[in-house]
PDB file of N, CA and C in Angstrom:
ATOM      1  N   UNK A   1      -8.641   1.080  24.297  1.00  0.00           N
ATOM      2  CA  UNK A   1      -8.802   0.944  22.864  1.00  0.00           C
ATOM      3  C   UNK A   1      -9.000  -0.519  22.471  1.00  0.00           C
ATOM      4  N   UNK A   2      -8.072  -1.156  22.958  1.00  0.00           N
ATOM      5  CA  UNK A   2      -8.342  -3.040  22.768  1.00  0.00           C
ATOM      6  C   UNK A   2      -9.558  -3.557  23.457  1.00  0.00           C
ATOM      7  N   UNK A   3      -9.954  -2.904  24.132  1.00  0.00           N
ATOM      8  CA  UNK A   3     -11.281  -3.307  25.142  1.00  0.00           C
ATOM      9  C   UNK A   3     -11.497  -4.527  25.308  1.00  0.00           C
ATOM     10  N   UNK A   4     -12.181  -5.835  25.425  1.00  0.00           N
ATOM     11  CA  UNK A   4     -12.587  -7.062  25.501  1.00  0.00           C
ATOM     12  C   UNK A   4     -11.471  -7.917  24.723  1.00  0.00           C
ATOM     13  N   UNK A   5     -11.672  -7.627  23.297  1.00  0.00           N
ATOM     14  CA  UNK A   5     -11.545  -8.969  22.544  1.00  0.00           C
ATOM     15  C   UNK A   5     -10.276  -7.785  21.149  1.00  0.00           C
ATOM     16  N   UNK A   6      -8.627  -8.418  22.163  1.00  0.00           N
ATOM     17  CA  UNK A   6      -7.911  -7.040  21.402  1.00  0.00           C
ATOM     18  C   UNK A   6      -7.493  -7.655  19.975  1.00  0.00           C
ATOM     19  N   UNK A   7      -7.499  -9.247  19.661  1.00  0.00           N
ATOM     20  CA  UNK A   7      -7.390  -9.849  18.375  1.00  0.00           C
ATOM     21  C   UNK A   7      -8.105  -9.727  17.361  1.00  0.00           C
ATOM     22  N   UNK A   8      -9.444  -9.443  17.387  1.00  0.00           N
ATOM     23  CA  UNK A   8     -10.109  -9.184  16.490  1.00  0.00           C
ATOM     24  C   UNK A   8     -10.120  -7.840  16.176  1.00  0.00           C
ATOM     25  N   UNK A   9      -9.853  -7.159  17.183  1.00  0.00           N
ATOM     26  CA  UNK A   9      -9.874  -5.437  16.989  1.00  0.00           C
ATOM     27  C   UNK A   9      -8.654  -5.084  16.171  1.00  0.00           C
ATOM     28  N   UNK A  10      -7.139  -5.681  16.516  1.00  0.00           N
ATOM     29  CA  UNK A  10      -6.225  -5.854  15.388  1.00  0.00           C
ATOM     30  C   UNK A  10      -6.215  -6.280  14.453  1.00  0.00           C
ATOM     31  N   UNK A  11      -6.913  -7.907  14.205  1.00  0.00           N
ATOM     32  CA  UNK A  11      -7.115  -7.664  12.661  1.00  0.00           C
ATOM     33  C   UNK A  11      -7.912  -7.318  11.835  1.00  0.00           C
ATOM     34  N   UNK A  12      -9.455  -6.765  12.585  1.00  0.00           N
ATOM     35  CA  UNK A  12      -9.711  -5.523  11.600  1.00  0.00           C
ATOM     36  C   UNK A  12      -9.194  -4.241  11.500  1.00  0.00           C
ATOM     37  N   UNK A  13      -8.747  -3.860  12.111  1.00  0.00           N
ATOM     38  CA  UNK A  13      -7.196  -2.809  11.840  1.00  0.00           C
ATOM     39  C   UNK A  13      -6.301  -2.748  10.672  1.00  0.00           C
ATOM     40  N   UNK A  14      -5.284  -3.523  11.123  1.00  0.00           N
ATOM     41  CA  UNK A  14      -4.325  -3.438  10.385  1.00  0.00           C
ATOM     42  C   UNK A  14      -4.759  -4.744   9.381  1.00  0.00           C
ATOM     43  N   UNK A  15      -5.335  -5.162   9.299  1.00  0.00           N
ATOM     44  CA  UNK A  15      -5.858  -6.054   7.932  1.00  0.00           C
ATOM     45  C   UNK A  15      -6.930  -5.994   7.265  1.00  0.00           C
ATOM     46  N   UNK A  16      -8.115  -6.133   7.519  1.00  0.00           N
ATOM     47  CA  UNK A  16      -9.355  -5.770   6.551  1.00  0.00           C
ATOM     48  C   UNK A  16      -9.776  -4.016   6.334  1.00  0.00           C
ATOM     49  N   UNK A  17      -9.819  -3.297   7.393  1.00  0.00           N
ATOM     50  CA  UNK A  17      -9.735  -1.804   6.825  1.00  0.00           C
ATOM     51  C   UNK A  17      -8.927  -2.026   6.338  1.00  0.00           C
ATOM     52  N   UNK A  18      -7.701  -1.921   5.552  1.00  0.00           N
ATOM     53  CA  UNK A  18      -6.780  -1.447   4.813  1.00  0.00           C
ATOM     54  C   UNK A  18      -7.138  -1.975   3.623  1.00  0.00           C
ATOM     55  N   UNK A  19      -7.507  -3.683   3.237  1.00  0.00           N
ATOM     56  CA  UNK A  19      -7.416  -3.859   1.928  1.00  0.00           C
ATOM     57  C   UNK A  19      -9.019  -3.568   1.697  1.00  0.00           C
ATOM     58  N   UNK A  20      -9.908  -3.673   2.573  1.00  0.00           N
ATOM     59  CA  UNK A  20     -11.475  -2.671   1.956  1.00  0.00           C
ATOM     60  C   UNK A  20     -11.235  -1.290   1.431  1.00  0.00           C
ATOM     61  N   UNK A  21     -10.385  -0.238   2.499  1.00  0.00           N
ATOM     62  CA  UNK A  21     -10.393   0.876   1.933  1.00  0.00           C
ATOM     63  C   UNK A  21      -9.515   1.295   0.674  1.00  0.00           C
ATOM     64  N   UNK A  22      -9.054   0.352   0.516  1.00  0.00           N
ATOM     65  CA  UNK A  22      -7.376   0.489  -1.095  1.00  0.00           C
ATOM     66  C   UNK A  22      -8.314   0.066  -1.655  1.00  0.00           C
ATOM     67  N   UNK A  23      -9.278  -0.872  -1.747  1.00  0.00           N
ATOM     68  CA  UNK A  23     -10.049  -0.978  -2.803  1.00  0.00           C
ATOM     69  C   UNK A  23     -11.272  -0.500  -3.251  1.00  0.00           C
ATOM     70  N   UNK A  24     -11.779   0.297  -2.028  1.00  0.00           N
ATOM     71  CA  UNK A  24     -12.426   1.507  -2.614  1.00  0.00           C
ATOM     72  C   UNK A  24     -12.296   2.831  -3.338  1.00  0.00           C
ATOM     73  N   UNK A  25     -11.090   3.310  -1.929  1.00  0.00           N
ATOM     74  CA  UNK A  25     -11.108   4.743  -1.973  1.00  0.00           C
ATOM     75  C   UNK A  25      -9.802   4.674  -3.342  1.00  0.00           C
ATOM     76  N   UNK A  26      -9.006   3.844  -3.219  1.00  0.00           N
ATOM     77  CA  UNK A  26      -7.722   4.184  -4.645  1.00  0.00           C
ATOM     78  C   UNK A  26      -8.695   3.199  -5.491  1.00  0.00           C
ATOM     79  N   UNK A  27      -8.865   1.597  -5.765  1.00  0.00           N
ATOM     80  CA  UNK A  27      -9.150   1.268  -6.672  1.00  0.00           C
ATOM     81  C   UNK A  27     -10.597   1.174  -7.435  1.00  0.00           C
ATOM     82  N   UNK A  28     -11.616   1.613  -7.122  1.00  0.00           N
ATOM     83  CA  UNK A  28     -12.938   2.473  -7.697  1.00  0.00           C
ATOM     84  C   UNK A  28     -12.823   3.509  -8.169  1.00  0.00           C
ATOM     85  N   UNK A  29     -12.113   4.194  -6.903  1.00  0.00           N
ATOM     86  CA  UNK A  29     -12.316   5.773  -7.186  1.00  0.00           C
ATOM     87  C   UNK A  29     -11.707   5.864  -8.148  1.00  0.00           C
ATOM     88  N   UNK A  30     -10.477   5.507  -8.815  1.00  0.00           N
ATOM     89  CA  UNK A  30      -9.355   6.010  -9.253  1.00  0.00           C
ATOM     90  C   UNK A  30      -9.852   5.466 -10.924  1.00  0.00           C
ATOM     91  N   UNK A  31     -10.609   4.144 -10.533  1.00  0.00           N
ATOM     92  CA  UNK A  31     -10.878   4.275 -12.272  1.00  0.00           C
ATOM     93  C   UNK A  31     -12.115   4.565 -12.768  1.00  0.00           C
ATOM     94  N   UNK A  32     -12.614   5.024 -12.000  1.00  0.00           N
ATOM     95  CA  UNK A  32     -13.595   5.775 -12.531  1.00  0.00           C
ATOM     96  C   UNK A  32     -13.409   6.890 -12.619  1.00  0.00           C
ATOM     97  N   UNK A  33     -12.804   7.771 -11.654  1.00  0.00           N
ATOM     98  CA  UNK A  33     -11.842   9.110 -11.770  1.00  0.00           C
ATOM     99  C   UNK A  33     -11.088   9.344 -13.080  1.00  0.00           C
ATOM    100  N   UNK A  34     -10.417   8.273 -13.443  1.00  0.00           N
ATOM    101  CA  UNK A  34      -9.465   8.775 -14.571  1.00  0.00           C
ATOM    102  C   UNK A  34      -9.106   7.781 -15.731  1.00  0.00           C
ATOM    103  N   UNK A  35     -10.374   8.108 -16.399  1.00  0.00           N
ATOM    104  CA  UNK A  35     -10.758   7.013 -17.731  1.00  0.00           C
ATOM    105  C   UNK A  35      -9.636   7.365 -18.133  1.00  0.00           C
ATOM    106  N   UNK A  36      -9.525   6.635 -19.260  1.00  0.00           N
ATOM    107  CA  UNK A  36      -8.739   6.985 -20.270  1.00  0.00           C
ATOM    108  C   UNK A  36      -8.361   8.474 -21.044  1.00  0.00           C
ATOM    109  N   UNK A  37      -9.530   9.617 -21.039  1.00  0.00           N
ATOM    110  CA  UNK A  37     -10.024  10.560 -21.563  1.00  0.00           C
ATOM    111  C   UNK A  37      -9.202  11.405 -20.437  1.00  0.00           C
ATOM    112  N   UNK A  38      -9.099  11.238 -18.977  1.00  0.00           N
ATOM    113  CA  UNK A  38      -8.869  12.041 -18.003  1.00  0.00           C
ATOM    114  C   UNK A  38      -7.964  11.717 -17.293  1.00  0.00           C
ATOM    115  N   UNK A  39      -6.627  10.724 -18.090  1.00  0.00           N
ATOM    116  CA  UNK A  39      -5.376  10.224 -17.464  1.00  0.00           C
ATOM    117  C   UNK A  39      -4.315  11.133 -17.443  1.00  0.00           C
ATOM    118  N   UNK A  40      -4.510  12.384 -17.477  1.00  0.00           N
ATOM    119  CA  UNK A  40      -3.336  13.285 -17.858  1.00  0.00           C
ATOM    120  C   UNK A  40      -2.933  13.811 -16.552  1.00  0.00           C
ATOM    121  N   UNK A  41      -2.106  14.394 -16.548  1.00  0.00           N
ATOM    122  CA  UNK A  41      -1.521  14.935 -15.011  1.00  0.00           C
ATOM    123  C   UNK A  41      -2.240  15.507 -14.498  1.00  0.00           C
ATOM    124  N   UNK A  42      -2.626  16.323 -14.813  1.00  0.00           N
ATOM    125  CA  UNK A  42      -3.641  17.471 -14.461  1.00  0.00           C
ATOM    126  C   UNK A  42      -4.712  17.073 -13.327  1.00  0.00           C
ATOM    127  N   UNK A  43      -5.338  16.071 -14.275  1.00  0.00           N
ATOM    128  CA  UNK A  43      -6.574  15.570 -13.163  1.00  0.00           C
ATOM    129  C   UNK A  43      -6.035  14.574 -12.904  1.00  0.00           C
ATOM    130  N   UNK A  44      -5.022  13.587 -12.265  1.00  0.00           N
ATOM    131  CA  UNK A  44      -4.500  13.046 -11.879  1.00  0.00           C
ATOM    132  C   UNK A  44      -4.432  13.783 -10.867  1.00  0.00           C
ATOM    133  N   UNK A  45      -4.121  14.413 -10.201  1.00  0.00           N
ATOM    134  CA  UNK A  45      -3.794  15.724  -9.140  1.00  0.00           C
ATOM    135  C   UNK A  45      -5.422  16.157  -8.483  1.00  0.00           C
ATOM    136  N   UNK A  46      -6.140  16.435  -9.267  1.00  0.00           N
ATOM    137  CA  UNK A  46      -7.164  16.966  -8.923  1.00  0.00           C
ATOM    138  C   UNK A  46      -7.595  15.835  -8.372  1.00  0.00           C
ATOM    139  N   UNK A  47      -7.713  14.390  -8.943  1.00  0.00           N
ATOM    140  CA  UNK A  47      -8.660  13.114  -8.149  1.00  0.00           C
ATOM    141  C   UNK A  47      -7.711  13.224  -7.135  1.00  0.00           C
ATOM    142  N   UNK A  48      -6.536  13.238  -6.943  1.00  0.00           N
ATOM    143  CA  UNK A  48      -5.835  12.803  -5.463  1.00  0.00           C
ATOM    144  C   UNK A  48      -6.466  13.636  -4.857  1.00  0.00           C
ATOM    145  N   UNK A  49      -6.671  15.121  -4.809  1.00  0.00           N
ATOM    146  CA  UNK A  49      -7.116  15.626  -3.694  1.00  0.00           C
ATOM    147  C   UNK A  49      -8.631  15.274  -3.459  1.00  0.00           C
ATOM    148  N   UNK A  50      -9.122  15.342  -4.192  1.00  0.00           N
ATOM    149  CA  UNK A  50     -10.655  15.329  -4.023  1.00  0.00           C
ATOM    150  C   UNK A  50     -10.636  13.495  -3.137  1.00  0.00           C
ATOM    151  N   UNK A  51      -9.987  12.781  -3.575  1.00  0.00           N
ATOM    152  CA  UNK A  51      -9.676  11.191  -3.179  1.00  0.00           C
ATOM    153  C   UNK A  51      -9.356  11.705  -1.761  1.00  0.00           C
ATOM    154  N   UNK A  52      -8.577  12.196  -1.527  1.00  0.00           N
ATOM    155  CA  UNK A  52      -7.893  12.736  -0.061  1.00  0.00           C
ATOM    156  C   UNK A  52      -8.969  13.173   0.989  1.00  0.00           C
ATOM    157  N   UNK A  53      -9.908  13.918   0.300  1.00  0.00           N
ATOM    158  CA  UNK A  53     -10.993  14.827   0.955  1.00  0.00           C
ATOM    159  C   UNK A  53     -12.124  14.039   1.218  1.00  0.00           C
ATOM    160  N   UNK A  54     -12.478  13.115   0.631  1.00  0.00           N
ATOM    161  CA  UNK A  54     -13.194  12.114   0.549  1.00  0.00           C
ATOM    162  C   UNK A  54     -12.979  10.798   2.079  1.00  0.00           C
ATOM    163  N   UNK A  55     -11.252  10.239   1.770  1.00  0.00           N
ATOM    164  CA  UNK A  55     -10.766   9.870   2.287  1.00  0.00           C
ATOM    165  C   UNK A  55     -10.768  10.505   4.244  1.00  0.00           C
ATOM    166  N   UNK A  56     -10.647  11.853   4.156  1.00  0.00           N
ATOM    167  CA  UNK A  56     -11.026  12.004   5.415  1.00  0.00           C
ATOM    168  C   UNK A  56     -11.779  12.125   6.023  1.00  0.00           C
ATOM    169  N   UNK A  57     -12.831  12.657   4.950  1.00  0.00           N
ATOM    170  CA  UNK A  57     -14.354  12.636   5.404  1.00  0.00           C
ATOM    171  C   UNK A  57     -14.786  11.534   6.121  1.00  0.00           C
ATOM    172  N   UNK A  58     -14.625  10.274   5.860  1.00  0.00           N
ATOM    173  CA  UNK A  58     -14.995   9.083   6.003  1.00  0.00           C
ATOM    174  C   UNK A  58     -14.602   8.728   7.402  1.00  0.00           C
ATOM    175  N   UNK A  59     -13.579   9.051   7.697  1.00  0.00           N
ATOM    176  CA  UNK A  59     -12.725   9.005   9.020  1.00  0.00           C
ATOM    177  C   UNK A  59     -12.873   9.593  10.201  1.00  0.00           C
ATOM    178  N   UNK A  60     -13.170  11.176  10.347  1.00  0.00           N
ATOM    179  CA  UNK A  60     -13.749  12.415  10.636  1.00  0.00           C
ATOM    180  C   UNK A  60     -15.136  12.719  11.274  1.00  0.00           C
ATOM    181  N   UNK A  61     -15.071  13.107  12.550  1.00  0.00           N
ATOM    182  CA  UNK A  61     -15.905  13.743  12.424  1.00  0.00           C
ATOM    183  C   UNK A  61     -15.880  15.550  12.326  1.00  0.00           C
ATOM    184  N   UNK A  62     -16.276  16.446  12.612  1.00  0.00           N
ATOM    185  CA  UNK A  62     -16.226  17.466  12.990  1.00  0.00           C
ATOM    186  C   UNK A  62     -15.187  18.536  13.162  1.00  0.00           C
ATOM    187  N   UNK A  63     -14.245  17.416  13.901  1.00  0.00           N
ATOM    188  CA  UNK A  63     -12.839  17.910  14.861  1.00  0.00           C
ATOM    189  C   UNK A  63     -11.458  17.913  13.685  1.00  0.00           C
ATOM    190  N   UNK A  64     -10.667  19.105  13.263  1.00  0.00           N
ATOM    191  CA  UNK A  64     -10.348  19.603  12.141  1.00  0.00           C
ATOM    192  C   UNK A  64      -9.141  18.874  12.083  1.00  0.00           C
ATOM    193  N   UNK A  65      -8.365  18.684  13.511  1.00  0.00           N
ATOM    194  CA  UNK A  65      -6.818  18.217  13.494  1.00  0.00           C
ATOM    195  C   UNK A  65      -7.029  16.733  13.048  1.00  0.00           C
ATOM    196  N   UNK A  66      -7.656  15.945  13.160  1.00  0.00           N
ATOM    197  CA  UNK A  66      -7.779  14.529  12.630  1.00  0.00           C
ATOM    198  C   UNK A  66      -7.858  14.925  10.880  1.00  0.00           C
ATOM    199  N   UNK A  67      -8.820  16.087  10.726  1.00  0.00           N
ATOM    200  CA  UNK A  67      -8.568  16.435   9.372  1.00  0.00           C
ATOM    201  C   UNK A  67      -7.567  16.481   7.910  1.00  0.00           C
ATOM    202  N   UNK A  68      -6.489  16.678   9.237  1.00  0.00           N
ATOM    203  CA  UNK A  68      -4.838  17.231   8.968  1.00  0.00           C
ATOM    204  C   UNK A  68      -4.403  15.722   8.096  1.00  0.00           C
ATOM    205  N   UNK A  69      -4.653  15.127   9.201  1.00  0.00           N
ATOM    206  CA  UNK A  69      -3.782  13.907   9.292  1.00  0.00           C
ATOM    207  C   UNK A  69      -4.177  12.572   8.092  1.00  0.00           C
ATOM    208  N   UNK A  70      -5.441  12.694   7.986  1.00  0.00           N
ATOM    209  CA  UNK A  70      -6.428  11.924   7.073  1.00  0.00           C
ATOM    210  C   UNK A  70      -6.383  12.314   5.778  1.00  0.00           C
ATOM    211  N   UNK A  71      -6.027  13.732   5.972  1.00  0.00           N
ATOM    212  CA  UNK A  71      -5.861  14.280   4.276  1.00  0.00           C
ATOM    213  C   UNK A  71      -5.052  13.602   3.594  1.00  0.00           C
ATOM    214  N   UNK A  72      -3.341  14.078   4.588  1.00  0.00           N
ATOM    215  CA  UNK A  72      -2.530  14.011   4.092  1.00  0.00           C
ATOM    216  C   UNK A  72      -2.246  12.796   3.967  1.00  0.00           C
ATOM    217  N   UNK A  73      -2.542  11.685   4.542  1.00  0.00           N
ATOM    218  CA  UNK A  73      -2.062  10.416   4.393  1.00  0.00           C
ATOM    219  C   UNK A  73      -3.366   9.569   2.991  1.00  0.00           C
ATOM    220  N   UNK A  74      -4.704  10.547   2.979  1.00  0.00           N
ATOM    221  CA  UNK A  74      -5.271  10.154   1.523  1.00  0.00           C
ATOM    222  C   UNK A  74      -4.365  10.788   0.792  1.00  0.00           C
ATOM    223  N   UNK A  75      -3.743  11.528   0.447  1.00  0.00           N
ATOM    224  CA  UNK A  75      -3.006  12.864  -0.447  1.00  0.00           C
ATOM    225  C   UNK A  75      -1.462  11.231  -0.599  1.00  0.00           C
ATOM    226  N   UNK A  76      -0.929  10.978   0.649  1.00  0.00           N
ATOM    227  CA  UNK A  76      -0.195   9.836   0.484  1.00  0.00           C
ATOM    228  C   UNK A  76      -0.495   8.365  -0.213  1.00  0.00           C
ATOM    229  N   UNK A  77      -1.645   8.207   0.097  1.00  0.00           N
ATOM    230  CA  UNK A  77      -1.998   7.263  -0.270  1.00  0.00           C
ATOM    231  C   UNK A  77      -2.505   7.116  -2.094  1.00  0.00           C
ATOM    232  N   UNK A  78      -3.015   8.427  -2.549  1.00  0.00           N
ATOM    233  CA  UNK A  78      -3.547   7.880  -3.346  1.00  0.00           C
ATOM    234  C   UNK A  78      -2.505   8.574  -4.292  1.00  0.00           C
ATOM    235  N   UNK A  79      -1.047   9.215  -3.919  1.00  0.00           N
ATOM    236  CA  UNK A  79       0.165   9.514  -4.903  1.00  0.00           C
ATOM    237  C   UNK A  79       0.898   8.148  -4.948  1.00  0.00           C
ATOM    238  N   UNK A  80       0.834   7.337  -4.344  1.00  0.00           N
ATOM    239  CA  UNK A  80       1.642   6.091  -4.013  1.00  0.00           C
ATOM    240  C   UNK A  80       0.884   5.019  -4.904  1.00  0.00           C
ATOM    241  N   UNK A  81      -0.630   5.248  -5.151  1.00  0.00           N
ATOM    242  CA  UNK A  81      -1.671   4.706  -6.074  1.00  0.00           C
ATOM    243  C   UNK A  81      -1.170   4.735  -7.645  1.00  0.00           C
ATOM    244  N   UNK A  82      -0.622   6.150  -7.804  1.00  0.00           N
ATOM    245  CA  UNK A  82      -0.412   6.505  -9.027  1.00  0.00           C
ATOM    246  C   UNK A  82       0.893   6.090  -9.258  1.00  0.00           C
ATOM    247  N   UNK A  83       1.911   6.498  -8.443  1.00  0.00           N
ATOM    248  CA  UNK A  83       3.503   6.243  -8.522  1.00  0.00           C
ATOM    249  C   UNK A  83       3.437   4.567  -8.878  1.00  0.00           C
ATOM    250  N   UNK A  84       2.323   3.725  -8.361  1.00  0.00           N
ATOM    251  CA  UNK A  84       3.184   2.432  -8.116  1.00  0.00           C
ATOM    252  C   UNK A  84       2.311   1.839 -10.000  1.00  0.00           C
ATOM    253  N   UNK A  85       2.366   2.680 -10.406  1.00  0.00           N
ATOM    254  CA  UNK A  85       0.926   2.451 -11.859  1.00  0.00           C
ATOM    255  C   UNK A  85      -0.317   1.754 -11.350  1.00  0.00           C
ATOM    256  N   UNK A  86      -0.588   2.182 -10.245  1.00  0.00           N
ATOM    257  CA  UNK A  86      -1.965   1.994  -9.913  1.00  0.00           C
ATOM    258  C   UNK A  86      -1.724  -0.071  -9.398  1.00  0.00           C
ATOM    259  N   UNK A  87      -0.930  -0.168  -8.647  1.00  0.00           N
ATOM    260  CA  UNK A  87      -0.895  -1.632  -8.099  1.00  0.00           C
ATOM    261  C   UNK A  87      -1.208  -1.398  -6.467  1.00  0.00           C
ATOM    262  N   UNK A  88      -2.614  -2.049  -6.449  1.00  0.00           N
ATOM    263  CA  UNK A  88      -2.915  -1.768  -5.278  1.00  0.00           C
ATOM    264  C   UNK A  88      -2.391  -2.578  -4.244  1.00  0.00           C
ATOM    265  N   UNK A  89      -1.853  -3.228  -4.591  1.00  0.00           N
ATOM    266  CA  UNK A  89      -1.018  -4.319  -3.705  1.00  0.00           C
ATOM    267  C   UNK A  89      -0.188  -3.704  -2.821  1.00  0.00           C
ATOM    268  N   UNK A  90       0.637  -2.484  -2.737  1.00  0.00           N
ATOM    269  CA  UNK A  90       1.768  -1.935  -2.501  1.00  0.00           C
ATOM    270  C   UNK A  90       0.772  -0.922  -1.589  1.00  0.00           C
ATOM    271  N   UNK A  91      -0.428  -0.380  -2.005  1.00  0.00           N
ATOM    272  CA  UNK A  91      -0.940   0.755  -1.351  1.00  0.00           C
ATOM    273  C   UNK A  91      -1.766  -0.339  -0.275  1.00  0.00           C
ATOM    274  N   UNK A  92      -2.235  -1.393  -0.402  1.00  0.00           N
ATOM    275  CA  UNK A  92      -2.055  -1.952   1.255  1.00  0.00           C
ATOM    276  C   UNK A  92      -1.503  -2.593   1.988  1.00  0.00           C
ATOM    277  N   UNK A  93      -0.710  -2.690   1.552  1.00  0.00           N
ATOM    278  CA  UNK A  93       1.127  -3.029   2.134  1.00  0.00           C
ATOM    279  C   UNK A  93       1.060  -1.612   3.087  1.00  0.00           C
ATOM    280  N   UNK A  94       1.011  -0.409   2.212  1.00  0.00           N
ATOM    281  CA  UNK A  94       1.894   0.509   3.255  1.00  0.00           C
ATOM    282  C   UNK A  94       0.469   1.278   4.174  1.00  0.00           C
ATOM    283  N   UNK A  95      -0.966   0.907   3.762  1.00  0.00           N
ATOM    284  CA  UNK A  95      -2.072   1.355   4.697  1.00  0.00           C
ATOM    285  C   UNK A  95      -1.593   0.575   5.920  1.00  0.00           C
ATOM    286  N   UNK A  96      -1.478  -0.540   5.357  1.00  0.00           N
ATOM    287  CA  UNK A  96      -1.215  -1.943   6.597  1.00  0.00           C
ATOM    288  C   UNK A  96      -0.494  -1.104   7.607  1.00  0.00           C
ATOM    289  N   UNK A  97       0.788  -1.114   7.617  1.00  0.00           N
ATOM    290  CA  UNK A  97       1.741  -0.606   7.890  1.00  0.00           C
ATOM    291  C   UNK A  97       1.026   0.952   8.447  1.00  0.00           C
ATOM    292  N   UNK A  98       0.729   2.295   7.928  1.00  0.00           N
ATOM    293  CA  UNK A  98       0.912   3.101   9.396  1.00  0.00           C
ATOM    294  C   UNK A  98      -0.441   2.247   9.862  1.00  0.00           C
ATOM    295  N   UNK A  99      -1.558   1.500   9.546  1.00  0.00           N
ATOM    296  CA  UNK A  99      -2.484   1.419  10.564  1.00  0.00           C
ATOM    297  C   UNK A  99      -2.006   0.632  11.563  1.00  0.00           C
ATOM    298  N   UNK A 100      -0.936  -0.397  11.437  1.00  0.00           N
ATOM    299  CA  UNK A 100      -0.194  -1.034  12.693  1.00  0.00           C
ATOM    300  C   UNK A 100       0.724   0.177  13.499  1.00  0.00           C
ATOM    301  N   UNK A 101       1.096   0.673  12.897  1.00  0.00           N
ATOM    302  CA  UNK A 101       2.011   1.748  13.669  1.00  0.00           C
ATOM    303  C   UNK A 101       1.167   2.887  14.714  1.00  0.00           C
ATOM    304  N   UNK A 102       0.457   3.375  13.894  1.00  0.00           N
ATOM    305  CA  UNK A 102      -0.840   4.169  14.829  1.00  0.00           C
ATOM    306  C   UNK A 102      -1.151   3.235  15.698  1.00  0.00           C
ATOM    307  N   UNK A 103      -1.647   2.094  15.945  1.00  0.00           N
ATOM    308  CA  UNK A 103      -2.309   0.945  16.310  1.00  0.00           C
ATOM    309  C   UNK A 103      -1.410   0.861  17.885  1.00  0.00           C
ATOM    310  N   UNK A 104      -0.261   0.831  17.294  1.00  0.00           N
ATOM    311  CA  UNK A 104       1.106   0.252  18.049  1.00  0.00           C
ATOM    312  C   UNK A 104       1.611   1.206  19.112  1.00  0.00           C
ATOM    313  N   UNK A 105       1.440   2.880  18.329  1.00  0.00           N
ATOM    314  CA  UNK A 105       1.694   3.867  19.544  1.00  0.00           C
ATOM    315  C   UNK A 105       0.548   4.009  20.099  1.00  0.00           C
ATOM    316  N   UNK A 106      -0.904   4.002  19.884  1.00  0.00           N
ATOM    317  CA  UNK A 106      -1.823   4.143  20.680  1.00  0.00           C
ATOM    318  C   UNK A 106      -1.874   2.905  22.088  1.00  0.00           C
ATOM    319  N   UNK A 107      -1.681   1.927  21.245  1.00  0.00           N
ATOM    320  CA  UNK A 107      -1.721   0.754  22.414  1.00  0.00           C
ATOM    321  C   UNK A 107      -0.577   1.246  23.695  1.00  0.00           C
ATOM    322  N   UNK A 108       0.500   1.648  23.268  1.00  0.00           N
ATOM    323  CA  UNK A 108       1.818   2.085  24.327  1.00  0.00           C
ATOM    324  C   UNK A 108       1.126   3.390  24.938  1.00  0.00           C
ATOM    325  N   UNK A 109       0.025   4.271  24.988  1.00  0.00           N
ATOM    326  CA  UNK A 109       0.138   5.201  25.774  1.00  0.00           C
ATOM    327  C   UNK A 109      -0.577   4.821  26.527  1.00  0.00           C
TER     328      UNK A 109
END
């Protein structure tokens, strides 16, 4: 997985994917998702999933169990979007974080 050159492969890891994708997939999506007109719970719920589905797509190919995992951590990610009033600071704090952890058990097997 580290192949050649494992420093640069970590910090596009656990550092630039994370604050590119918080600022796409939560902070685009999310305000354009939910103007003012469409801030109510309701579709608040509906953009997370569709954000989620989106979110794994991107990740994904084909193979369904990666599916699982991509959902739920867009489904995490973009409730943690909303919980924190939309401070994306905190949502790549904690992308950071499992992408070092994934990062960290893959490197150990």
């Amino acid at each position: 997985m580290l192949g050649e050159a494992p420093l640069p492969m970590i910090v596009s890891v656990v550092i630039f994917s994370p604050i590119c994708e918080e600022l796409i997939f939560r902070g685009i999506f999310f305000s354009y998702a939910l103007t003012n007109q469409y801030n109510h719970r309701n579709y608040q719920m509906i953009a997370v999933v569709i954000n989620s589905l989106i979110f794994a797509s991107v990740h994904v190919d084909a193979n369904w169990e990666p599916w699982i995992y991509y959902t739920l951590m867009g489904g995490i990610l973009g409730t943690t979007y909303l919980l924190a009033k939309r401070d994306i600071r905190l949502n790549i704090l904690v992308h950071m974080g499992t992408n070092l952890a994934v990062f960290a058990l893959a490197a150990m097997s």
